[in-house]
N, C-alpha and C. Protein backbone atom coordinates (compact mmCIF):
# COMPACT_ATOMS: atom_id res chain seq x y z
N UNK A 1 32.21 196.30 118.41
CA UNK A 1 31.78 195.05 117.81
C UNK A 1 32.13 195.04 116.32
N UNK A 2 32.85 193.72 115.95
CA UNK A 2 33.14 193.94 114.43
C UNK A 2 31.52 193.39 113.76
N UNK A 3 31.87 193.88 112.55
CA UNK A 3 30.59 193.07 111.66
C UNK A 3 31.26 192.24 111.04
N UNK A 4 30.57 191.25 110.75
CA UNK A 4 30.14 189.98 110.18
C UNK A 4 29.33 190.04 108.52
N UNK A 5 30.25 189.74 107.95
CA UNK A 5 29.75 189.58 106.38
C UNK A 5 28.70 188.04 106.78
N UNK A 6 27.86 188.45 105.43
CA UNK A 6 26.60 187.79 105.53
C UNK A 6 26.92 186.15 104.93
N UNK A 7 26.34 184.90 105.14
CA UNK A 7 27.28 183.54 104.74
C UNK A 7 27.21 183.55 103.63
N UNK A 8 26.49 184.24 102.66
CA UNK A 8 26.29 183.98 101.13
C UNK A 8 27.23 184.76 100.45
N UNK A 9 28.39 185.97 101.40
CA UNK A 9 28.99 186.73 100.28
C UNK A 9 30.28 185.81 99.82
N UNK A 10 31.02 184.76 100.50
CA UNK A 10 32.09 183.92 100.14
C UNK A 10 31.29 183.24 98.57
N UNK A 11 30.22 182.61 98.66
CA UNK A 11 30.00 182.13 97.61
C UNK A 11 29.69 183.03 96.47
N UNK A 12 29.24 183.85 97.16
CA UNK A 12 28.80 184.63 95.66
C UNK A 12 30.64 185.58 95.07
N UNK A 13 30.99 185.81 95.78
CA UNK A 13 32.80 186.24 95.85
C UNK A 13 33.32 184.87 95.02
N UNK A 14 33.05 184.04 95.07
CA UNK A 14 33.54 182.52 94.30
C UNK A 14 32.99 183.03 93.13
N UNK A 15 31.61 182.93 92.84
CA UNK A 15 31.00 182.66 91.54
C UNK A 15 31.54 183.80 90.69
N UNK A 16 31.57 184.53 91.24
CA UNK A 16 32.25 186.00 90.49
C UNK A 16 33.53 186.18 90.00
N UNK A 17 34.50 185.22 90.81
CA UNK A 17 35.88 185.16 90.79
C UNK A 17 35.74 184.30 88.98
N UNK A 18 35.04 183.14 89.47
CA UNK A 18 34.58 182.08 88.19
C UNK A 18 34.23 183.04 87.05
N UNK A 19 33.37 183.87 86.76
CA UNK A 19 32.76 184.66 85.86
C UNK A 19 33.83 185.23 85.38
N UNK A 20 34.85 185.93 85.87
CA UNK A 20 36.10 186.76 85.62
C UNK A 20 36.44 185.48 84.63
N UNK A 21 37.07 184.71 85.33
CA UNK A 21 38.08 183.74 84.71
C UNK A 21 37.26 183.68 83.83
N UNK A 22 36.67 183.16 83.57
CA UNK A 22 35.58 182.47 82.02
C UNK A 22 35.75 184.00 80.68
N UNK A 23 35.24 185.00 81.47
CA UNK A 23 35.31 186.19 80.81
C UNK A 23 36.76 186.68 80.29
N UNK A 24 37.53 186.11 80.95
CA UNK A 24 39.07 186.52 81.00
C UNK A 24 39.76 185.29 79.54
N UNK A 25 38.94 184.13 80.03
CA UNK A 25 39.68 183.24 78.63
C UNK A 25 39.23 182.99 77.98
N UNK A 26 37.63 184.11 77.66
CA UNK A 26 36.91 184.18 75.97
C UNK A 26 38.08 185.06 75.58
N UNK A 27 38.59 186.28 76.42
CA UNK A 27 38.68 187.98 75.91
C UNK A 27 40.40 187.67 75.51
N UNK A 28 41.15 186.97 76.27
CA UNK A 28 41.96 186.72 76.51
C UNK A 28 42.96 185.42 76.14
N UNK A 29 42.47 184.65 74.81
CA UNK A 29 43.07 183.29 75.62
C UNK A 29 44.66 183.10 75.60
N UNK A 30 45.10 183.78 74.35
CA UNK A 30 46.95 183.88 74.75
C UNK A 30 47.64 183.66 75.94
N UNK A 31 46.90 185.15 76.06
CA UNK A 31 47.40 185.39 77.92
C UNK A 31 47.09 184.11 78.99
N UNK A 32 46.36 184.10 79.36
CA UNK A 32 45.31 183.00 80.14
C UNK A 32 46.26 181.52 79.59
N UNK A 33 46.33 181.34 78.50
CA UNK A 33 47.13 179.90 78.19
C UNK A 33 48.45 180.21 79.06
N UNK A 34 49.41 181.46 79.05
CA UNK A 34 50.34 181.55 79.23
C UNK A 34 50.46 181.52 80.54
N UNK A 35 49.28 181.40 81.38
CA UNK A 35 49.32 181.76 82.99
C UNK A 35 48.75 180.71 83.31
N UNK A 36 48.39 179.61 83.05
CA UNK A 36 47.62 178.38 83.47
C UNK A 36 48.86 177.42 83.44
N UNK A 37 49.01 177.05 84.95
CA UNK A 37 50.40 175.74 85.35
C UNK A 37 50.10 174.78 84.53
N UNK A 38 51.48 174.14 84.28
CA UNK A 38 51.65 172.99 83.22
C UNK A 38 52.52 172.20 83.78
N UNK A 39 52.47 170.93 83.55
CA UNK A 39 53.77 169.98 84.17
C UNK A 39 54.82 170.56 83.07
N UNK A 40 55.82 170.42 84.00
CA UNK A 40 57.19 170.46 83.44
C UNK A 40 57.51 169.32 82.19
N UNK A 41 58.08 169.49 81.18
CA UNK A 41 59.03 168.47 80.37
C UNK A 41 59.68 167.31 80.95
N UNK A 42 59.56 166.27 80.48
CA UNK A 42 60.74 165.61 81.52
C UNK A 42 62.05 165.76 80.73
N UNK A 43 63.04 165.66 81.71
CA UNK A 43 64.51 166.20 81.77
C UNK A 43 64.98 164.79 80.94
N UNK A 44 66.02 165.54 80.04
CA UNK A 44 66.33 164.58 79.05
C UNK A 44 67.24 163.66 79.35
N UNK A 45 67.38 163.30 80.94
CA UNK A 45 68.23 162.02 81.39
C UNK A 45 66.97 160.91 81.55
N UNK A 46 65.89 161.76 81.44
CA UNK A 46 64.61 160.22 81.97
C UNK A 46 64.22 159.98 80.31
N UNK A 47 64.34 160.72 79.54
CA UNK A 47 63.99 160.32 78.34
C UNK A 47 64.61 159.11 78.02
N UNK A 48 65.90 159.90 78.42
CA UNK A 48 66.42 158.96 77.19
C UNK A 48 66.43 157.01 77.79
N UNK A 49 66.50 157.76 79.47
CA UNK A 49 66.24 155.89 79.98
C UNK A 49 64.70 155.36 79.59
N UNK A 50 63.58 156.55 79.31
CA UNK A 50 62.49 155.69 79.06
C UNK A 50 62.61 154.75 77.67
N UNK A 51 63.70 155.99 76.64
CA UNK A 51 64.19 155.41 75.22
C UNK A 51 64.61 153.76 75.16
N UNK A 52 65.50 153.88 76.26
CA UNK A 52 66.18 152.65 76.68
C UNK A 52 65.48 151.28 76.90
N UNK A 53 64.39 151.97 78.14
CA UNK A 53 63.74 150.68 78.38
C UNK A 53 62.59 150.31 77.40
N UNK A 54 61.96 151.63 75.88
CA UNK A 54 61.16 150.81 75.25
C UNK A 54 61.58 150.40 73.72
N UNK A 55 62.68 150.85 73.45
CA UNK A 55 63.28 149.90 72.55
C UNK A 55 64.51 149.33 72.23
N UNK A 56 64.35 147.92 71.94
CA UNK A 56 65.00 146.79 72.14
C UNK A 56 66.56 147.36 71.36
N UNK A 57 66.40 147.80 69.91
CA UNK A 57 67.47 148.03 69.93
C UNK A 57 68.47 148.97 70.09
N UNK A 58 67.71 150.06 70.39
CA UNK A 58 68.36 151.28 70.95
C UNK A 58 69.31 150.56 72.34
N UNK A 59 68.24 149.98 73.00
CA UNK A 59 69.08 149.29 74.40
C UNK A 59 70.23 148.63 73.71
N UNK A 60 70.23 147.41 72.96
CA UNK A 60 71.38 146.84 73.00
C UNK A 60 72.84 147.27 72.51
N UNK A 61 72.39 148.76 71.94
CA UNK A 61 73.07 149.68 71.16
C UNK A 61 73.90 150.55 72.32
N UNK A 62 73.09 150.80 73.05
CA UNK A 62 73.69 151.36 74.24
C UNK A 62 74.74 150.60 75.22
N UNK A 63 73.89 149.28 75.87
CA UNK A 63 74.28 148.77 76.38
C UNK A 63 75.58 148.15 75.87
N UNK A 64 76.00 147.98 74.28
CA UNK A 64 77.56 147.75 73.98
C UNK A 64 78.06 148.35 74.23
N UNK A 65 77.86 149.88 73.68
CA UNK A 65 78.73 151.04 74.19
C UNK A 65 78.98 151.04 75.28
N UNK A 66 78.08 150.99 76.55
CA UNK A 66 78.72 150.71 78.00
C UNK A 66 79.50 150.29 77.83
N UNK A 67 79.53 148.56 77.76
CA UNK A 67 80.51 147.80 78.07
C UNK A 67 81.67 147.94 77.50
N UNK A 68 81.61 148.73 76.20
CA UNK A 68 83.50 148.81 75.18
C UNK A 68 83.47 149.96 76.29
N UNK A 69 82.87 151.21 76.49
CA UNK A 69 83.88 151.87 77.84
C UNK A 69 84.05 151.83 78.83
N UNK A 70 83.48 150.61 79.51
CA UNK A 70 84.06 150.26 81.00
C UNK A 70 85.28 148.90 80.60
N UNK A 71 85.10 148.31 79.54
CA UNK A 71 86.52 147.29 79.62
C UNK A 71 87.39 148.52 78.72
N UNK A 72 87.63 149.34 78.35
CA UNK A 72 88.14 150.66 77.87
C UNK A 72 88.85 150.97 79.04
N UNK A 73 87.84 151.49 80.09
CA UNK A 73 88.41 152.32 81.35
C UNK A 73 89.04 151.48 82.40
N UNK A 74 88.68 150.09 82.24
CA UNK A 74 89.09 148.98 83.09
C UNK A 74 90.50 148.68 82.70
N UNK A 75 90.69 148.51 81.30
CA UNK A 75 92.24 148.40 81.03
C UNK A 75 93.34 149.56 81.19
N UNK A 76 92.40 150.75 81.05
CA UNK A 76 93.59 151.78 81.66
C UNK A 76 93.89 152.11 82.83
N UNK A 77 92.61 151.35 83.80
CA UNK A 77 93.26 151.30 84.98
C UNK A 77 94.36 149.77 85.46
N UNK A 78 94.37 148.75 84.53
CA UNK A 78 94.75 148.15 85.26
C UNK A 78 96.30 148.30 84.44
N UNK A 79 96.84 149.19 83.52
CA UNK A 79 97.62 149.47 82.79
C UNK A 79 98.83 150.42 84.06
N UNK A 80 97.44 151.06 84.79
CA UNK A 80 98.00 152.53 85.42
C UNK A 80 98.43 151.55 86.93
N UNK A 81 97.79 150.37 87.28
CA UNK A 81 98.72 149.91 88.20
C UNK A 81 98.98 149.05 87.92
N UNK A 82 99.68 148.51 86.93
CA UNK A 82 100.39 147.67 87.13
C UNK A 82 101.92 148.40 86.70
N UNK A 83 102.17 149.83 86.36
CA UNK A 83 103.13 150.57 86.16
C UNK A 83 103.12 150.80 87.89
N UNK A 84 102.22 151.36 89.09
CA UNK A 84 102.81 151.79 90.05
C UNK A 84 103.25 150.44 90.96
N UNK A 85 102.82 149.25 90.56
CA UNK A 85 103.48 148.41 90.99
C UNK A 85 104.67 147.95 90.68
N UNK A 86 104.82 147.83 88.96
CA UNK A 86 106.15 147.56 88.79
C UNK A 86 106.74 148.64 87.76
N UNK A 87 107.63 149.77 87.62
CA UNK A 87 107.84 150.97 87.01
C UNK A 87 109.08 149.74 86.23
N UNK A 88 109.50 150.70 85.06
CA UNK A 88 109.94 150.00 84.61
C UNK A 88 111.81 149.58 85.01
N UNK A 89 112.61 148.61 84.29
CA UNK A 89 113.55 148.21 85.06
C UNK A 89 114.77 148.80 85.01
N UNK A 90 114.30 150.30 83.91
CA UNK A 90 115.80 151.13 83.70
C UNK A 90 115.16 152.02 85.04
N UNK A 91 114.35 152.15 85.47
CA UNK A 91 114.11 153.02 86.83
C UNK A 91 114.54 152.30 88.08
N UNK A 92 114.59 150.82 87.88
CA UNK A 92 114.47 149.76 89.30
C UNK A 92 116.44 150.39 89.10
N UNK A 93 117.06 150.00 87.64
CA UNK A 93 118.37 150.25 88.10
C UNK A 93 119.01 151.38 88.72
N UNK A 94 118.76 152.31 88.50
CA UNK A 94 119.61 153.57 89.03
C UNK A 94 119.02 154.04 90.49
């Protein structure tokens, strides 16, 4: 037959666990700060969109820059075919 711990030793095993800790981050608190979970940072791609969405002119600052490098990247693509469509006419001759 196994034995059976008595119902009061879980709690009193709690309160004691509690007493440690308390005792642990008078004696201790460096340590104890250094071991207590923390949310993470947020990652500096959400920053900078929170940057974005709370001020006005940072956004519109940005949002030009978009647009000069997508009509930027838009003209070098339409640069790059309209050469594979038409190469030029000392190539059409020979």
């Amino acid at each position: 037959m196994r034995p059976t711990l008595a119902p009061h030793v879980p709690v009193r095993l709690a309160l004691a666990v509690g007493a440690v800790e308390v005792h642990l981050r008078s004696r201790f608190p460096r340590i104890m700060w250094a071991l207590t979970p923390r949310r993470p940072e947020p990652a500096a791609p959400f920053a900078e969109l929170q940057r974005i969405e709370m001020d006005p002119e940072y956004r519109a600052r940005y949002l030009a820059e978009l647009n000069a490098l997508i009509v930027q990247n838009g003209e070098a693509a339409v640069s790059e075919l309209r050469q594979a469509i038409r190469p030029d006419t000392a190539e059409r001759a020979a």
